[in-house]
PDB file of N, CA and C in Angstrom:
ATOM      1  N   UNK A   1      18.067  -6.257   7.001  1.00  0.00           N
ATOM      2  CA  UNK A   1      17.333  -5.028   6.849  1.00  0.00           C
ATOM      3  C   UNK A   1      15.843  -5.330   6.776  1.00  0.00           C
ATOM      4  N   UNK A   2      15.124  -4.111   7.269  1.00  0.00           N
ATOM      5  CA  UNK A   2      13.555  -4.154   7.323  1.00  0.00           C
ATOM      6  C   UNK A   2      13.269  -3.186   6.860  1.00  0.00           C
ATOM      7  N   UNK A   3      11.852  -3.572   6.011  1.00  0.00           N
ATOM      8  CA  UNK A   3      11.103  -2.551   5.774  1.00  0.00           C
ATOM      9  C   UNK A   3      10.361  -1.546   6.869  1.00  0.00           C
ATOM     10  N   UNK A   4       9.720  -0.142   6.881  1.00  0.00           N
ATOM     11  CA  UNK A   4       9.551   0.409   7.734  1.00  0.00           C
ATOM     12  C   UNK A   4       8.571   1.689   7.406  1.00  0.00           C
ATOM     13  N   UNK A   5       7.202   1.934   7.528  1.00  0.00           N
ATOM     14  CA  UNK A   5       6.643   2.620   6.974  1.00  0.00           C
ATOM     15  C   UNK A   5       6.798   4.133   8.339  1.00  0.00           C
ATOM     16  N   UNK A   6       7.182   4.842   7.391  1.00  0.00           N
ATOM     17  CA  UNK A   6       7.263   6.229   7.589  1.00  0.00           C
ATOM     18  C   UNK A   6       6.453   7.026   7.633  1.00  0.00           C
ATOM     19  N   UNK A   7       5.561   7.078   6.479  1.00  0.00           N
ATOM     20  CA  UNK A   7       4.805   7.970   6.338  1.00  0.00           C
ATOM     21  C   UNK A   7       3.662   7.414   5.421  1.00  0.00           C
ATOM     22  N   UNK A   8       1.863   8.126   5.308  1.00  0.00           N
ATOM     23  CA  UNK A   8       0.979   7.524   4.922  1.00  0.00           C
ATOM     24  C   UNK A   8       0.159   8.506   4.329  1.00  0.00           C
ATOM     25  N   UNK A   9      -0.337   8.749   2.978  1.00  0.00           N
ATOM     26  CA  UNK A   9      -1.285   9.871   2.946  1.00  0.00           C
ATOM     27  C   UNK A   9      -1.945   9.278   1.632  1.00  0.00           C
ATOM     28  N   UNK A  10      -3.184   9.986   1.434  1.00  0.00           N
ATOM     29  CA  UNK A  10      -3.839   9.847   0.091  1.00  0.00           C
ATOM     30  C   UNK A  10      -2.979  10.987  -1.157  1.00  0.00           C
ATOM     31  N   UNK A  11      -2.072  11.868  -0.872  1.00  0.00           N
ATOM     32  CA  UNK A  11      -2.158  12.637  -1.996  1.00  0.00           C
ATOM     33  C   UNK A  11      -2.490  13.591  -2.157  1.00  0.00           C
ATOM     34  N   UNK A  12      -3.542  14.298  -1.338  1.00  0.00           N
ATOM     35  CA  UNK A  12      -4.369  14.916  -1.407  1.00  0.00           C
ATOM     36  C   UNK A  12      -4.615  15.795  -0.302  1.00  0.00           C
ATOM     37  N   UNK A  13      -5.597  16.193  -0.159  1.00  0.00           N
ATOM     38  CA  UNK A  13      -5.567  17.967   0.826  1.00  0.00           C
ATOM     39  C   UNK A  13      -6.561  16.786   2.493  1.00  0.00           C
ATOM     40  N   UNK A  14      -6.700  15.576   1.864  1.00  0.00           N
ATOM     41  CA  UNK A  14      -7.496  15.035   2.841  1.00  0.00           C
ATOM     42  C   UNK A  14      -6.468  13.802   3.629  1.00  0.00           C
ATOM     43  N   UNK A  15      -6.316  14.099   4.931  1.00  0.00           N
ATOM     44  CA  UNK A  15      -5.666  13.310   5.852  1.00  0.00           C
ATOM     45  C   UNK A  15      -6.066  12.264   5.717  1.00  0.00           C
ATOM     46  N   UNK A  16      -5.213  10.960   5.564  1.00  0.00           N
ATOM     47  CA  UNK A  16      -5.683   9.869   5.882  1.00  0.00           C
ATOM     48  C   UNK A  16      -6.133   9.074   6.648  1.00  0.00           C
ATOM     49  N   UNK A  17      -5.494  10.015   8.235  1.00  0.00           N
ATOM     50  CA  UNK A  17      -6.551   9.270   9.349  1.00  0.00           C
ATOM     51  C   UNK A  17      -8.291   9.655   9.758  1.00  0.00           C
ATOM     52  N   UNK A  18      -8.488  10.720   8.607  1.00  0.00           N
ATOM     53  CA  UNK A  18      -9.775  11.310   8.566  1.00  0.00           C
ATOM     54  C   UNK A  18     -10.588  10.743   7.310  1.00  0.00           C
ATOM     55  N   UNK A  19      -9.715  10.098   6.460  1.00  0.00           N
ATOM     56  CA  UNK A  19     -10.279   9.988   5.271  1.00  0.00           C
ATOM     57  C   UNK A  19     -11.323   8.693   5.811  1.00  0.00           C
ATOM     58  N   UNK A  20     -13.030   9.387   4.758  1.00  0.00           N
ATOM     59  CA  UNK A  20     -14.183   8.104   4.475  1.00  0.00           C
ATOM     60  C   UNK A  20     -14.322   7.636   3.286  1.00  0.00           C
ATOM     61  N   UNK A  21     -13.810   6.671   2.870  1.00  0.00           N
ATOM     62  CA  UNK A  21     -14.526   6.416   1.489  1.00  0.00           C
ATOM     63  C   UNK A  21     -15.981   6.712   1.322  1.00  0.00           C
ATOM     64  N   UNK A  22     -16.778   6.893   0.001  1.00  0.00           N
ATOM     65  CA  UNK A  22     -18.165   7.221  -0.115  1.00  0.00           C
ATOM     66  C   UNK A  22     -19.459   5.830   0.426  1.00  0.00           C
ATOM     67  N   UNK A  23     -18.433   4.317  -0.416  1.00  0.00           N
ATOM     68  CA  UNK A  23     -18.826   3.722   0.348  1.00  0.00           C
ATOM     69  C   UNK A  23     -17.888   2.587   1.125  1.00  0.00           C
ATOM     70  N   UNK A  24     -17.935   2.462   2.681  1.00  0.00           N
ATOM     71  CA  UNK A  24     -16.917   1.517   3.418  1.00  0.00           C
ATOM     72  C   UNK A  24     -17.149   0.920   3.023  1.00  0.00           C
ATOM     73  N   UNK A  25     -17.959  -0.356   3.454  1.00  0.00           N
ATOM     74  CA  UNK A  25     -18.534  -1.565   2.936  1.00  0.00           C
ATOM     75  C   UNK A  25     -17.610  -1.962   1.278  1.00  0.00           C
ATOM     76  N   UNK A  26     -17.751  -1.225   0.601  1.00  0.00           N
ATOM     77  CA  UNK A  26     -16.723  -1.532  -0.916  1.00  0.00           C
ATOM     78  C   UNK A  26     -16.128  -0.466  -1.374  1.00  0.00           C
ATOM     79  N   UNK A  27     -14.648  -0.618  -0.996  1.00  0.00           N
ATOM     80  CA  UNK A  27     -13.903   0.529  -1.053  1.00  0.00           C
ATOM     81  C   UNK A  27     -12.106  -0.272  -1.989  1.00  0.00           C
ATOM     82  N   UNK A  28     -11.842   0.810  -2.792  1.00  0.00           N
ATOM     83  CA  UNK A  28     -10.066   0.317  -3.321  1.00  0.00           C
ATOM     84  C   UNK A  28      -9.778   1.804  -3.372  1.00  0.00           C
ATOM     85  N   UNK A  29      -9.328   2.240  -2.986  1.00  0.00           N
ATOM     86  CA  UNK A  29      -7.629   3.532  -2.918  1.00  0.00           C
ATOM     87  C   UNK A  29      -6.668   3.237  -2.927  1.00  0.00           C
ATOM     88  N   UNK A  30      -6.046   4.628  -4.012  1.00  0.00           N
ATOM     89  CA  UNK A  30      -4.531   4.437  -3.560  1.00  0.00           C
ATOM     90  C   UNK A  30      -3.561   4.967  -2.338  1.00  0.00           C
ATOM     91  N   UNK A  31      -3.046   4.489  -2.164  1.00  0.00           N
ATOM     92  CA  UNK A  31      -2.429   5.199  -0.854  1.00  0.00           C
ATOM     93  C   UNK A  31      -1.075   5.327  -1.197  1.00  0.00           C
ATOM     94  N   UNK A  32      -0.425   6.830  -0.543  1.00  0.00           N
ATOM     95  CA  UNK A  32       1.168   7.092  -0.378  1.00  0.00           C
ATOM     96  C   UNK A  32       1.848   6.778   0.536  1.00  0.00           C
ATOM     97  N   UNK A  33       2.795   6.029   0.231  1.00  0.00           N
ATOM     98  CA  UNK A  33       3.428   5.537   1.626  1.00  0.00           C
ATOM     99  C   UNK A  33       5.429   5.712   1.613  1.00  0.00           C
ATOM    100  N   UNK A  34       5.487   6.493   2.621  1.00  0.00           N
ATOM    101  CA  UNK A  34       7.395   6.933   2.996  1.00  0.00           C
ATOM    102  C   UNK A  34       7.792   5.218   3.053  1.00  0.00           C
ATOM    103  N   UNK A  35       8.429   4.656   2.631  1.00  0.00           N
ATOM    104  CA  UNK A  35       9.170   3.203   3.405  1.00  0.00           C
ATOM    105  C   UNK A  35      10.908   3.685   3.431  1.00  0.00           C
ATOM    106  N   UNK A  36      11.080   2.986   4.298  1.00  0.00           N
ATOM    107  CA  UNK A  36      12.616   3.500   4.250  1.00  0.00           C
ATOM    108  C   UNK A  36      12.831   1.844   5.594  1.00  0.00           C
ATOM    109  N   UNK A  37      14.343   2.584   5.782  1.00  0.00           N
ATOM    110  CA  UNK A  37      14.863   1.242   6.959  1.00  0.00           C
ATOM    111  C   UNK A  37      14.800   1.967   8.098  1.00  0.00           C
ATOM    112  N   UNK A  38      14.209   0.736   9.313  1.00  0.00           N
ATOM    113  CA  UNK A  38      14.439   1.128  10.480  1.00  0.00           C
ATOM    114  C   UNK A  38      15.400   1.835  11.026  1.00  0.00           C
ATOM    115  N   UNK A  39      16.339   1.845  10.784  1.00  0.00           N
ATOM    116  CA  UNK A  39      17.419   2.630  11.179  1.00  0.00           C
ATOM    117  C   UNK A  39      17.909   3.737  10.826  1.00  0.00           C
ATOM    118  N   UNK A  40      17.325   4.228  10.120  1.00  0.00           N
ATOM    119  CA  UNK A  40      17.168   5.287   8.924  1.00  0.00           C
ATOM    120  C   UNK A  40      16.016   6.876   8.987  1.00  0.00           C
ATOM    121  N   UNK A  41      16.275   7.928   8.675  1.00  0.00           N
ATOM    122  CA  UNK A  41      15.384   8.737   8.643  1.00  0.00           C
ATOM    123  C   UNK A  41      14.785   8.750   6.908  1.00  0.00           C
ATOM    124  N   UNK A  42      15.499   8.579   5.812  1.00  0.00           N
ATOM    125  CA  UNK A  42      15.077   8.411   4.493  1.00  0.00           C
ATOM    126  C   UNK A  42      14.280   7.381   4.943  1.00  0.00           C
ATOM    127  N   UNK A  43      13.441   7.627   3.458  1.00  0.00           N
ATOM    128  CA  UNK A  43      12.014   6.559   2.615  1.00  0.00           C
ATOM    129  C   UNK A  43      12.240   7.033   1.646  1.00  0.00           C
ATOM    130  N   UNK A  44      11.891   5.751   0.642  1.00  0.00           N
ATOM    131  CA  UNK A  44      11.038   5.443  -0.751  1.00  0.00           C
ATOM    132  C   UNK A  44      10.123   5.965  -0.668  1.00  0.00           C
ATOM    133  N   UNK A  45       9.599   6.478  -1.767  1.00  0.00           N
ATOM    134  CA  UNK A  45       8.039   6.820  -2.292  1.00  0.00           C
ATOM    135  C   UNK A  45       7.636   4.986  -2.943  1.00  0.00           C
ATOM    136  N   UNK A  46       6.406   4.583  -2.814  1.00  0.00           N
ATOM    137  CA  UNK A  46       5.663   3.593  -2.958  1.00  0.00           C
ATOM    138  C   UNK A  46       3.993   4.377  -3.118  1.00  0.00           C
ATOM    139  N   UNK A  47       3.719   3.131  -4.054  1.00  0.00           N
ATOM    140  CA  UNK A  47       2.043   3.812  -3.907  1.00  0.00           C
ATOM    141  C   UNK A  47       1.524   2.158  -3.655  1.00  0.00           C
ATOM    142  N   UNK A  48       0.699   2.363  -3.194  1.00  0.00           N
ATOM    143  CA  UNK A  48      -0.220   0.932  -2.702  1.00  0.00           C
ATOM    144  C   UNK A  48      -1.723   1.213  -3.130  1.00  0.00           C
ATOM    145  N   UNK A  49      -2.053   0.027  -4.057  1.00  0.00           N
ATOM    146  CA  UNK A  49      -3.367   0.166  -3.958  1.00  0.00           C
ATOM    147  C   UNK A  49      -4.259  -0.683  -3.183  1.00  0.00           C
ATOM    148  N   UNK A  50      -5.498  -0.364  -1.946  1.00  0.00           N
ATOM    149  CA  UNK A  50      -5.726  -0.781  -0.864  1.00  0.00           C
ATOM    150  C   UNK A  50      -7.455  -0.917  -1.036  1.00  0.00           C
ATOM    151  N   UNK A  51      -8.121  -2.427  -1.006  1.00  0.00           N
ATOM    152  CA  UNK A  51      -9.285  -2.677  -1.370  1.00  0.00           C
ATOM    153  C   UNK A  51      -9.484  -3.390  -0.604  1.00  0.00           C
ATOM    154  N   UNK A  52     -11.247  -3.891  -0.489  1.00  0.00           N
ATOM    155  CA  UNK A  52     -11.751  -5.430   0.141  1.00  0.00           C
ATOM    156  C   UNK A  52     -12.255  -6.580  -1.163  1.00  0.00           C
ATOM    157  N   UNK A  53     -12.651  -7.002  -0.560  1.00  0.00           N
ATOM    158  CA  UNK A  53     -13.114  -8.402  -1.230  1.00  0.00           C
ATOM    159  C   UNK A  53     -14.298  -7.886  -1.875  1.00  0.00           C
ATOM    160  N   UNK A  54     -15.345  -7.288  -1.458  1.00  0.00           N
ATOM    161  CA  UNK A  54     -16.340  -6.596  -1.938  1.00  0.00           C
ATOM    162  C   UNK A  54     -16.246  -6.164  -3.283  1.00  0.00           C
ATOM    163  N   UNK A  55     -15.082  -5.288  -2.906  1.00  0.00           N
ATOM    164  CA  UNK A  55     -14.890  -3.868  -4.303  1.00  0.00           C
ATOM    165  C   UNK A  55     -14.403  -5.148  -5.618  1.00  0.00           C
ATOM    166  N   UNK A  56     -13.481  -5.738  -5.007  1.00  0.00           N
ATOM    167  CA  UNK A  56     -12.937  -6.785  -6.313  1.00  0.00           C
ATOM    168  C   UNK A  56     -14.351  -7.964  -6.811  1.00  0.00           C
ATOM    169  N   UNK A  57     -14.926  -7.880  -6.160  1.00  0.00           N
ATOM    170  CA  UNK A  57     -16.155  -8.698  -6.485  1.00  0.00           C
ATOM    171  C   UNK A  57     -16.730  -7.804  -7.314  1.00  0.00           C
ATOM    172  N   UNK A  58     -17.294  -6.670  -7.013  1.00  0.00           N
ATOM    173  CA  UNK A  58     -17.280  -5.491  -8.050  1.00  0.00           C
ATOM    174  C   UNK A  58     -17.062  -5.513  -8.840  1.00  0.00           C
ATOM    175  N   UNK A  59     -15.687  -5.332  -9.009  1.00  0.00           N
ATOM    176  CA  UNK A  59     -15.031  -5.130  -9.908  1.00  0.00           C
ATOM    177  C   UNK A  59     -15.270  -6.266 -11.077  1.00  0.00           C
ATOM    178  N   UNK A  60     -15.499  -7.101 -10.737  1.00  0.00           N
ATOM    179  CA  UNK A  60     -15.625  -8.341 -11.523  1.00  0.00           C
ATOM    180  C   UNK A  60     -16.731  -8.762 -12.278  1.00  0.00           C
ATOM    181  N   UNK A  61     -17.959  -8.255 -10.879  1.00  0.00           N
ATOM    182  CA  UNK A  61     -19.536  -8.350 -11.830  1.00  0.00           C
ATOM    183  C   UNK A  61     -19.617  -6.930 -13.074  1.00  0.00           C
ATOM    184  N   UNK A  62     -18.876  -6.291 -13.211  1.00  0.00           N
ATOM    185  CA  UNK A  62     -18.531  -5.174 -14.157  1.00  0.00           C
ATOM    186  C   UNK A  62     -17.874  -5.742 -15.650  1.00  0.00           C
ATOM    187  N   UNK A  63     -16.724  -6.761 -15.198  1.00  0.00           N
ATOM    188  CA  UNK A  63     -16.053  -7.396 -16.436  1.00  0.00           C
ATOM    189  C   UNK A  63     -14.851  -6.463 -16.092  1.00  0.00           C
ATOM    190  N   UNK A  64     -14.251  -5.730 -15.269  1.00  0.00           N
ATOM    191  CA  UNK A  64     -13.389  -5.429 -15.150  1.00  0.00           C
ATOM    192  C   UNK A  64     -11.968  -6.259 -14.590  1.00  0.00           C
ATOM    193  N   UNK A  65     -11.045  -6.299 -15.017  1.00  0.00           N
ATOM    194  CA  UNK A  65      -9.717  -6.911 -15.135  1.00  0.00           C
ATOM    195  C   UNK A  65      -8.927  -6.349 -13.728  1.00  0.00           C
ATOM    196  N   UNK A  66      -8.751  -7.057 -12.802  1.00  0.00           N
ATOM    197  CA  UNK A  66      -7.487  -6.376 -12.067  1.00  0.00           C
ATOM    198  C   UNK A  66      -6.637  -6.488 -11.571  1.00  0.00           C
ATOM    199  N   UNK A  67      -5.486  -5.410 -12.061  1.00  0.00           N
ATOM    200  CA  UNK A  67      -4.036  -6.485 -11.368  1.00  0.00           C
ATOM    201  C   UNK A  67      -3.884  -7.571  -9.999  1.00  0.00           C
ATOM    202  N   UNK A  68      -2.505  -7.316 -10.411  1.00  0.00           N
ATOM    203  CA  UNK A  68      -2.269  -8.549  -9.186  1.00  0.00           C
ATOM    204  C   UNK A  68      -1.721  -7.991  -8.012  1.00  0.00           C
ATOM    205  N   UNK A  69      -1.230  -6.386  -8.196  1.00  0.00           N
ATOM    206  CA  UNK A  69      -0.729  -6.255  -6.975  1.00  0.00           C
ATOM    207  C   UNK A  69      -1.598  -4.893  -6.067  1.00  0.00           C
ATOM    208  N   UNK A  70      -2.334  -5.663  -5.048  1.00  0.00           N
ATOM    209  CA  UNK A  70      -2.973  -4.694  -4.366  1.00  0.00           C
ATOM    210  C   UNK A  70      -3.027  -5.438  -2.876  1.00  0.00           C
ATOM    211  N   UNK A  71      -2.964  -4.571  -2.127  1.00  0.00           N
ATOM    212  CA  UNK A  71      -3.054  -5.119  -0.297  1.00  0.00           C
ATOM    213  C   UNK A  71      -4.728  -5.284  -0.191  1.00  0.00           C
ATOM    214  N   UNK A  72      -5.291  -6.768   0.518  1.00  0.00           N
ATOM    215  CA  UNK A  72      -6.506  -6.938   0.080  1.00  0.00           C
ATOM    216  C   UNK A  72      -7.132  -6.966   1.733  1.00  0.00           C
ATOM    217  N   UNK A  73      -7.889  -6.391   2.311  1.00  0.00           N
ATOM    218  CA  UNK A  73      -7.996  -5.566   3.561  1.00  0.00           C
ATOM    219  C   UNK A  73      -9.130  -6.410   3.918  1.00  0.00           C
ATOM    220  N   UNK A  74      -9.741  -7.122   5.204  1.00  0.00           N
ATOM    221  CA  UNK A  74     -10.824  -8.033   5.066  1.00  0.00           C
ATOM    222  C   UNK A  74     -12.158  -7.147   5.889  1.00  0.00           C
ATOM    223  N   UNK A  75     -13.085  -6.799   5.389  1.00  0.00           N
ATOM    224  CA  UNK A  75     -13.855  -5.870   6.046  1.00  0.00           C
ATOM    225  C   UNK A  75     -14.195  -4.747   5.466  1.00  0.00           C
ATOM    226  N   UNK A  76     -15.082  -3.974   6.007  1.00  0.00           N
ATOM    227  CA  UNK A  76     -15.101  -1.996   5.380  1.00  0.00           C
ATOM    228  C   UNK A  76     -13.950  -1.549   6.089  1.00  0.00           C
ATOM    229  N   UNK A  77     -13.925  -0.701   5.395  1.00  0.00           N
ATOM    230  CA  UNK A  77     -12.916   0.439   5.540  1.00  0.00           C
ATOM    231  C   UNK A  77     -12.840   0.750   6.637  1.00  0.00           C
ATOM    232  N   UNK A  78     -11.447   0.997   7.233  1.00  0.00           N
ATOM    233  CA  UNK A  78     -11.146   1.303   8.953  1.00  0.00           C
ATOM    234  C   UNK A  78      -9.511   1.818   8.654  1.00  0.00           C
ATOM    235  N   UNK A  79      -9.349   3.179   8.957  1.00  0.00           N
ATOM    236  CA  UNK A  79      -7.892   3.778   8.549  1.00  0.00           C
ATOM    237  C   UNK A  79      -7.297   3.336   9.250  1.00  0.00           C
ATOM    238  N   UNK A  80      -6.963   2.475  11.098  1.00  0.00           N
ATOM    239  CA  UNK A  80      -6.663   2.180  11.278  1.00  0.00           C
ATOM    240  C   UNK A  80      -6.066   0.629  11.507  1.00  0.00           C
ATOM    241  N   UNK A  81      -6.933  -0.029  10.558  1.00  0.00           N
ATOM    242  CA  UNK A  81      -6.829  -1.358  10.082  1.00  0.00           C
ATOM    243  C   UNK A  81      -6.189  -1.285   9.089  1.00  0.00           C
ATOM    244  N   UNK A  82      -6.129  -0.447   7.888  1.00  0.00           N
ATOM    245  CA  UNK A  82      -5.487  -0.532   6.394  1.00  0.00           C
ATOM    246  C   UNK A  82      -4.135  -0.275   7.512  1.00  0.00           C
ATOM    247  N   UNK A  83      -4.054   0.611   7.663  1.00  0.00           N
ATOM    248  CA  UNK A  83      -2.696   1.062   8.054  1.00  0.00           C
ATOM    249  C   UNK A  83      -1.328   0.239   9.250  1.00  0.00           C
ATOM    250  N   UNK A  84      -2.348  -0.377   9.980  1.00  0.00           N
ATOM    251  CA  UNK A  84      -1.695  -2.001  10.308  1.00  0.00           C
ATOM    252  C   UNK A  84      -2.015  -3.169   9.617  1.00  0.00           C
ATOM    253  N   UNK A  85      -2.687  -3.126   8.515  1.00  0.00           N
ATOM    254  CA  UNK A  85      -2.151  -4.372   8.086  1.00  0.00           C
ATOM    255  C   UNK A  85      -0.704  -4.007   6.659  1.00  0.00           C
ATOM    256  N   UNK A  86      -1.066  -2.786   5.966  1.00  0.00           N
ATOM    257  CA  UNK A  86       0.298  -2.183   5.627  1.00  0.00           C
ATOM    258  C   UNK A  86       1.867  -2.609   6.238  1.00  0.00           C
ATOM    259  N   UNK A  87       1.400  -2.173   7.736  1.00  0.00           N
ATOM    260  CA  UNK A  87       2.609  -2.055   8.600  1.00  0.00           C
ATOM    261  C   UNK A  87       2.993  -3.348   8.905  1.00  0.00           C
ATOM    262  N   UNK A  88       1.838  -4.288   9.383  1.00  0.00           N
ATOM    263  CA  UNK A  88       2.280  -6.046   8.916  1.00  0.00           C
ATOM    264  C   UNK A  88       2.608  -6.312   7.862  1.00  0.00           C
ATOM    265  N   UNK A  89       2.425  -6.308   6.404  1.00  0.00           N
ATOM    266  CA  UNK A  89       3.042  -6.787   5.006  1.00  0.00           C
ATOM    267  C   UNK A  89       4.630  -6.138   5.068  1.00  0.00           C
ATOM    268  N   UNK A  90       4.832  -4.869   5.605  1.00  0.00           N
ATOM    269  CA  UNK A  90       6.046  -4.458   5.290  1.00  0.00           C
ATOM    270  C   UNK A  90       7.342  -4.622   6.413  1.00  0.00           C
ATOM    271  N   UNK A  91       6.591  -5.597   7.407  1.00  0.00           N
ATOM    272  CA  UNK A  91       7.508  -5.881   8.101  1.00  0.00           C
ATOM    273  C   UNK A  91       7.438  -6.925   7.702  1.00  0.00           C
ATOM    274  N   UNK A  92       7.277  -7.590   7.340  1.00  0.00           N
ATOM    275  CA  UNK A  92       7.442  -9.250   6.422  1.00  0.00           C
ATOM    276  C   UNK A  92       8.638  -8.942   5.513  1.00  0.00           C
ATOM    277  N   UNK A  93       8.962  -7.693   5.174  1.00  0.00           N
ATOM    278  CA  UNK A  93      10.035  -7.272   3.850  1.00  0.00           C
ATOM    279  C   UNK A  93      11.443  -7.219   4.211  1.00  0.00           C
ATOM    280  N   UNK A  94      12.141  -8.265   4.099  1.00  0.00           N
ATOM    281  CA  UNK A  94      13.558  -8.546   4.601  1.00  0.00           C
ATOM    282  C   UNK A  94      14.598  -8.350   3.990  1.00  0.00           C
ATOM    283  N   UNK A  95      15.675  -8.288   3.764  1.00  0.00           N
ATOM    284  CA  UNK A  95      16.585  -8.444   2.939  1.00  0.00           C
ATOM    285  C   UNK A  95      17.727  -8.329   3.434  1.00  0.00           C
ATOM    286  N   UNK A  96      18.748  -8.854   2.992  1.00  0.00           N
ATOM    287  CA  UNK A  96      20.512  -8.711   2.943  1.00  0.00           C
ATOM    288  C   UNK A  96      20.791  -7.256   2.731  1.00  0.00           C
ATOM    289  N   UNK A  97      19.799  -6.474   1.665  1.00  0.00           N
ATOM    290  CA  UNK A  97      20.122  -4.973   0.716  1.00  0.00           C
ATOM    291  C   UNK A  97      19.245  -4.459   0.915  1.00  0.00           C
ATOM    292  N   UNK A  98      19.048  -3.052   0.356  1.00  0.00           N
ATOM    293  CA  UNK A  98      18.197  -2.418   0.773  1.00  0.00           C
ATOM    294  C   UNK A  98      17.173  -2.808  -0.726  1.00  0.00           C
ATOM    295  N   UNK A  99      17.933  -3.144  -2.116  1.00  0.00           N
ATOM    296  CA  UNK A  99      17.499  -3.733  -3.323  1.00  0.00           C
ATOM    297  C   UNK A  99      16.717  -5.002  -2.907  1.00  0.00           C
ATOM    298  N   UNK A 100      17.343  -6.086  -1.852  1.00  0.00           N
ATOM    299  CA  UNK A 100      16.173  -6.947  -2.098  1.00  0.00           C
ATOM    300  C   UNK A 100      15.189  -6.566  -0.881  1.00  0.00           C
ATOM    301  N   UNK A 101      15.035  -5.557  -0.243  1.00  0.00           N
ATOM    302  CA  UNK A 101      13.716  -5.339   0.735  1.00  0.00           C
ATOM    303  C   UNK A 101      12.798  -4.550  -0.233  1.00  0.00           C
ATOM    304  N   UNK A 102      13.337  -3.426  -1.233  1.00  0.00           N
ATOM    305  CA  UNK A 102      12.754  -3.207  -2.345  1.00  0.00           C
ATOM    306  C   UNK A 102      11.613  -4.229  -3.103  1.00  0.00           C
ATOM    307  N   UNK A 103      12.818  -5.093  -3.832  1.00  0.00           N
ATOM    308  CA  UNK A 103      12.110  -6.237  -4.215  1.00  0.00           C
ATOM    309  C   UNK A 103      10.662  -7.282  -3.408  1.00  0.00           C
ATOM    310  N   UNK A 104      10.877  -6.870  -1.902  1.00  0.00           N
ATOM    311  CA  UNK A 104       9.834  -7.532  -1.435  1.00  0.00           C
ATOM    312  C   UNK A 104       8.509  -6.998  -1.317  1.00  0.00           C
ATOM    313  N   UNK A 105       8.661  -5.368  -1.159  1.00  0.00           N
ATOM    314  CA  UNK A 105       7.887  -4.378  -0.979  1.00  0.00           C
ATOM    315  C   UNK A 105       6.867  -4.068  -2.509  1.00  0.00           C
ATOM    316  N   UNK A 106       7.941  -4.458  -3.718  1.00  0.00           N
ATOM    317  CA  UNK A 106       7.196  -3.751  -5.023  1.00  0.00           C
ATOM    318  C   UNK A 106       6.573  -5.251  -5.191  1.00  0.00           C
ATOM    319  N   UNK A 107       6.580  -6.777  -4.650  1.00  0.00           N
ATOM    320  CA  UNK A 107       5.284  -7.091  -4.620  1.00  0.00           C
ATOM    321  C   UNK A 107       4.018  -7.179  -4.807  1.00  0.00           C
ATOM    322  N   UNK A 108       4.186  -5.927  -3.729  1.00  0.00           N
ATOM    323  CA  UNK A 108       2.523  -5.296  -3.423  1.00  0.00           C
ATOM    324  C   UNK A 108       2.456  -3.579  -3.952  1.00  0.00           C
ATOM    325  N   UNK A 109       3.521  -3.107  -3.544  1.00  0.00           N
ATOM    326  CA  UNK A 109       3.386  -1.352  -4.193  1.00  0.00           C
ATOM    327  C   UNK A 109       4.293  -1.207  -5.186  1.00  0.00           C
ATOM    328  N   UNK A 110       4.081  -0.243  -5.545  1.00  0.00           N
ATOM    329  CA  UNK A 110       4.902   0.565  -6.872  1.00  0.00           C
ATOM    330  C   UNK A 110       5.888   1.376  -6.206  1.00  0.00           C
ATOM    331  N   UNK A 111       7.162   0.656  -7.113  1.00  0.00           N
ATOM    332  CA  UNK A 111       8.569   1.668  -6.181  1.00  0.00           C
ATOM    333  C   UNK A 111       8.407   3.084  -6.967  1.00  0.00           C
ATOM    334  N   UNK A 112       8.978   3.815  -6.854  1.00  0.00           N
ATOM    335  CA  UNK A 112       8.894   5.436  -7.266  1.00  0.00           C
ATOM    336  C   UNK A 112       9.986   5.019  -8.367  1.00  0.00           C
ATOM    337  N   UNK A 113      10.870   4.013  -8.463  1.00  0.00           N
ATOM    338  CA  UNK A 113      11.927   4.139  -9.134  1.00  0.00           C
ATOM    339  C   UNK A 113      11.937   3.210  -9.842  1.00  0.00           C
ATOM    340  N   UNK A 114      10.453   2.089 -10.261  1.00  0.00           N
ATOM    341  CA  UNK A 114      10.297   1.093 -10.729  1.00  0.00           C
ATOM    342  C   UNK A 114      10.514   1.387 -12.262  1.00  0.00           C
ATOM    343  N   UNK A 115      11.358   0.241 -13.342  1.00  0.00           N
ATOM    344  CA  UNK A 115      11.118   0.664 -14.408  1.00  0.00           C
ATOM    345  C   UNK A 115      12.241   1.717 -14.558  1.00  0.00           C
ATOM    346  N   UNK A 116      12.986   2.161 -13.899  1.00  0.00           N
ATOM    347  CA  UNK A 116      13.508   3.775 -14.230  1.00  0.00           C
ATOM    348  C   UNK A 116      15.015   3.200 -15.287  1.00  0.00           C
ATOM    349  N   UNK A 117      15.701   3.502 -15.478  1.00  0.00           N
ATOM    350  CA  UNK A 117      16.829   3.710 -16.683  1.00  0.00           C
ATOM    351  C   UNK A 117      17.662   4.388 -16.710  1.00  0.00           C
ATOM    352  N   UNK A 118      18.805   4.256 -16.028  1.00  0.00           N
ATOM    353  CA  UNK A 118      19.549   5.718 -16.208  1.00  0.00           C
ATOM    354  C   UNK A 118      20.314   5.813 -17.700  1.00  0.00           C
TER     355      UNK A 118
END
């Protein structure tokens, strides 16, 4: 099994293939992303958080702390670059199950069902 991105949005009333950050050059968002299996019309909800080297440099001359899991994008901002290199990390996501392509995916994003308890 493979991972397989479906669907892509900020969340918000603003398209993501339109979306500008304020500034490219140093930019981190979160992004919504459908994953599901190739073979499949279902997806997971995942959230990805999506930055450059810049912003985390930023982030750093601030004293700010930041996790470990974010897709790290090389350049300013380009919706069609975040969104293939997305689509490269999540085809890297393999598994026997659909649990361990999960497992490869929450990596880098947050499963919708991470943590959950029944």
């Amino acid at each position: 099994m493979k991972a397989m991105l479906k669907r892509l949005d900020l969340n918000s009333a603003t398209a993501f293939e339109t979306f500008q950050p304020s500034e490219a050059e140093r930019f981190g968002l979160w992004l919504h992303a459908g994953v599901g299996m190739a073979d499949a019309d279902a997806a997971d909800d995942f959230r990805f958080f999506v930055c450059n080297d810049a912003w985390l440099s930023y982030q750093r001359e601030l004293g700010i702390a930041c996790g470990a899991r974010y897709l790290l994008i090389d350049g300013p901002f380009d919706a069609s670059t975040v969104k293939a290199q997305l689509e490269a990390f999540l085809e890297s996501c393999v598994g026997e199950s659909w649990d361990e392509v999960v497992a490869a995916v929450s990596k880098v994003g947050l499963w919708e069902f991470e943590d959950y308890q029944p």
